[in-house]
Protein backbone atom coordinates (compact mmCIF):
# COMPACT_ATOMS: atom_id res chain seq x y z
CA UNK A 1 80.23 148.15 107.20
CA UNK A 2 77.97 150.94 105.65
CA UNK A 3 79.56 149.40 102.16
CA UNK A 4 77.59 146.35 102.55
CA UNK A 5 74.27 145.48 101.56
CA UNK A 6 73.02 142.14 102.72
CA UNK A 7 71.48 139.98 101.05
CA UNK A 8 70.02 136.03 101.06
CA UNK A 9 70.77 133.25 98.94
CA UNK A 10 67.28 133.45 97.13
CA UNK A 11 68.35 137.52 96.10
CA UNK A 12 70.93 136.08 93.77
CA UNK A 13 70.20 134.74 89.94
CA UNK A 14 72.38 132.78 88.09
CA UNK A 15 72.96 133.13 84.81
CA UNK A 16 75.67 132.05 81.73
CA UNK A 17 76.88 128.67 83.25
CA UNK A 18 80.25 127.69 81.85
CA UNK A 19 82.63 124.83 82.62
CA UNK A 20 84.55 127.16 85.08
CA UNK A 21 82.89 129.78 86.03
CA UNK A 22 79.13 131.18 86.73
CA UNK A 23 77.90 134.68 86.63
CA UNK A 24 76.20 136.17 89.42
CA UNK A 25 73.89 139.47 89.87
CA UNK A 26 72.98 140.75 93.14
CA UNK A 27 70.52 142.72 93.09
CA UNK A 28 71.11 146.69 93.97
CA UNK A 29 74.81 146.26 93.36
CA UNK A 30 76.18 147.91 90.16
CA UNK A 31 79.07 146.06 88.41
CA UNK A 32 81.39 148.17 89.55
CA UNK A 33 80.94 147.21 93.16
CA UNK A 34 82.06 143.60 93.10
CA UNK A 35 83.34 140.72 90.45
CA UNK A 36 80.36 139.84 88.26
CA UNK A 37 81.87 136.24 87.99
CA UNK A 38 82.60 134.58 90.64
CA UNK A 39 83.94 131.02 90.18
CA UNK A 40 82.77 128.19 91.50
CA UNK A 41 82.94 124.11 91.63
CA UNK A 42 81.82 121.57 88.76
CA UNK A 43 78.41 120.26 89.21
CA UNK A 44 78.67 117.03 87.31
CA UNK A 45 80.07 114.04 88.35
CA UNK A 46 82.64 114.12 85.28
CA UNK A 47 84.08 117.46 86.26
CA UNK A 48 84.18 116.51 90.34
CA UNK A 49 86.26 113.63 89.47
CA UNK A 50 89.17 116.38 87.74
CA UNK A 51 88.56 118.73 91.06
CA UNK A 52 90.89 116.57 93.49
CA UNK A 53 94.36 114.60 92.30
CA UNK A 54 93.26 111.26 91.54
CA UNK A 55 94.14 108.42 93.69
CA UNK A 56 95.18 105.42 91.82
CA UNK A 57 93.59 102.31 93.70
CA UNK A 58 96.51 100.14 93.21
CA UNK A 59 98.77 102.66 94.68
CA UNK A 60 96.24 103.48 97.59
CA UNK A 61 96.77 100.47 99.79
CA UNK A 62 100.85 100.22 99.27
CA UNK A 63 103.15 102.06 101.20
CA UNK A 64 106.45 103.07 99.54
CA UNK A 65 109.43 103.12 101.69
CA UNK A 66 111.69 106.57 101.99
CA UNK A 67 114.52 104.59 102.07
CA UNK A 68 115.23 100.74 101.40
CA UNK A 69 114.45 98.44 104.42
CA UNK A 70 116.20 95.43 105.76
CA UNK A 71 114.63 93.02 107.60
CA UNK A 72 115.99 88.85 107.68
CA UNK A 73 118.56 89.50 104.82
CA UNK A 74 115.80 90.59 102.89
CA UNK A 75 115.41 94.23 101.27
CA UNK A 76 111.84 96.18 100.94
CA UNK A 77 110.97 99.35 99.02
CA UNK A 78 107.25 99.21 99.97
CA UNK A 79 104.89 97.62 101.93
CA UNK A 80 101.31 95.98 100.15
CA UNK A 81 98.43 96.31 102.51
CA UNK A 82 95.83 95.31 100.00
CA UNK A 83 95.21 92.80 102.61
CA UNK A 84 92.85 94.98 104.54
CA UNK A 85 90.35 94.50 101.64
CA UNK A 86 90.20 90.80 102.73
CA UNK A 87 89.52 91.75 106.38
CA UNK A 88 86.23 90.26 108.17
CA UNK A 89 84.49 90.40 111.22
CA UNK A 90 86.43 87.56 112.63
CA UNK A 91 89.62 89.27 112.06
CA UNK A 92 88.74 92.61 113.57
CA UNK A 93 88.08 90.98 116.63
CA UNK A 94 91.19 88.70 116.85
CA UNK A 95 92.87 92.18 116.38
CA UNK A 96 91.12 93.69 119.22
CA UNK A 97 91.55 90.95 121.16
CA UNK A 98 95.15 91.66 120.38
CA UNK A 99 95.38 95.16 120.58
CA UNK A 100 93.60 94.47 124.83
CA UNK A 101 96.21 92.27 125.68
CA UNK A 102 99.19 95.00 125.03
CA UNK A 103 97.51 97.39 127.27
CA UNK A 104 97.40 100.06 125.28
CA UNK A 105 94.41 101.83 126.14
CA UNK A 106 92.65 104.38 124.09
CA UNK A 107 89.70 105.38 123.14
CA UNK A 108 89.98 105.67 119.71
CA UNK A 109 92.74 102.32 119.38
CA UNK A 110 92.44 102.38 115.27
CA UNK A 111 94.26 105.63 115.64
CA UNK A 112 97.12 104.00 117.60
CA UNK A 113 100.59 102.71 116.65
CA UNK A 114 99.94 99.78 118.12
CA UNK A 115 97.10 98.91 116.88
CA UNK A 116 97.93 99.65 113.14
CA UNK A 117 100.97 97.31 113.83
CA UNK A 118 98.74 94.72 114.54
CA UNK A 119 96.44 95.00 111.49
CA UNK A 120 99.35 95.20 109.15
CA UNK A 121 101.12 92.09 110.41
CA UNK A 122 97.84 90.31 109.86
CA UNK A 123 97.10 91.18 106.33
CA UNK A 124 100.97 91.12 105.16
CA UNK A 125 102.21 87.92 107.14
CA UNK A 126 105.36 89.41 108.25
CA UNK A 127 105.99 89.07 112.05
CA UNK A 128 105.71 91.73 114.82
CA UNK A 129 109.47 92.23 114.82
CA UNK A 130 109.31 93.66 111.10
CA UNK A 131 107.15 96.35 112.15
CA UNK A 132 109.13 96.75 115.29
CA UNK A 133 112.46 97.33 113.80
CA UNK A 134 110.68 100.21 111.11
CA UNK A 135 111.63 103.50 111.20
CA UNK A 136 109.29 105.84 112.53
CA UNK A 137 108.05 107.46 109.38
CA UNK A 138 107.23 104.68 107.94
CA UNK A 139 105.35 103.34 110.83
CA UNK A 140 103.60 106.59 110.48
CA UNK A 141 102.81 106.43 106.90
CA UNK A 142 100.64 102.37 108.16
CA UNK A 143 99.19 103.93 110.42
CA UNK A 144 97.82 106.80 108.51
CA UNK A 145 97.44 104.25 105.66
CA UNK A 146 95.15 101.59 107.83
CA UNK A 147 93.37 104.71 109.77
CA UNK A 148 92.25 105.86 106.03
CA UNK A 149 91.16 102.65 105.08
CA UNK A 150 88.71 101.74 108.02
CA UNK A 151 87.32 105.62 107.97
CA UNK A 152 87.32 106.43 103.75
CA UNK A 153 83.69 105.80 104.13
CA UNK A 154 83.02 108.14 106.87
């Protein structure tokens, strides 16, 4: 620990700002004790965007199958929950009102199976026995889909 000098965030200067990298001096440290550029994340907004994969907003809401899925005769690659833009008030609380009479309990029920299964049969249309009869990775992938929709905000 004798190696170390401490020192605050106001001891440090920055200097030389580049797209990718920023030099920093401490002071008392000679450049031979430590990396004189250390690099760190884009400021501007234009730069944050290329930080994290982008998420294509049409692809966001749909969830694509693993394998081919068939329910009634009829086959399904994906699932479009672009429904749960349309959602209102109303409709959460016909859900919950749902959800209560399963009894399921928890305390968190957005984070349920149950629940999710719920919300996506009323923003596709398709009946409970669709999402019934789903494997259980893709009844995964809703549920992590709807989850991420009501907390993106968060």
């Amino acid at each position: 620990m004798s190696n170390y000098k401490e020192t605050s965030r106001e001891d440090c200067n920055v200097e030389n700002v580049t797209e990718d990298t920023r030099t920093i001096e401490f002071p008392g440290r000679k450049e031979r004790d430590c990396d004189s550029e250390i690099p760190v994340a884009a400021t501007s907004a234009s730069e944050k965007e290329t930080l994290l994969p982008k998420k294509e907003g049409e692809e966001e809401l749909i969830v694509k199958f693993r394998r081919p899925f068939t329910f009634e005769g009829e086959t399904f690659t994906e699932l479009d929950l672009h429904g749960l833009e349309d959602l209102r008030g109303r409709d959460l609380t016909a859900i919950e009102k749902a959800f209560n009479k399963t009894g399921v309990s928890s305390f968190v029920p957005e984070s349920t199976t149950t629940y999710a299964k719920i919300v996506a049969t009323k923003v596709t249309g398709l009946p409970a026995e669709y999402f019934e009869d789903l494997p259980v990775g893709e009844i995964e992938k809703i549920k992590n889909t709807v989850m991420g929709f009501f907390y993106k905000d968060e």
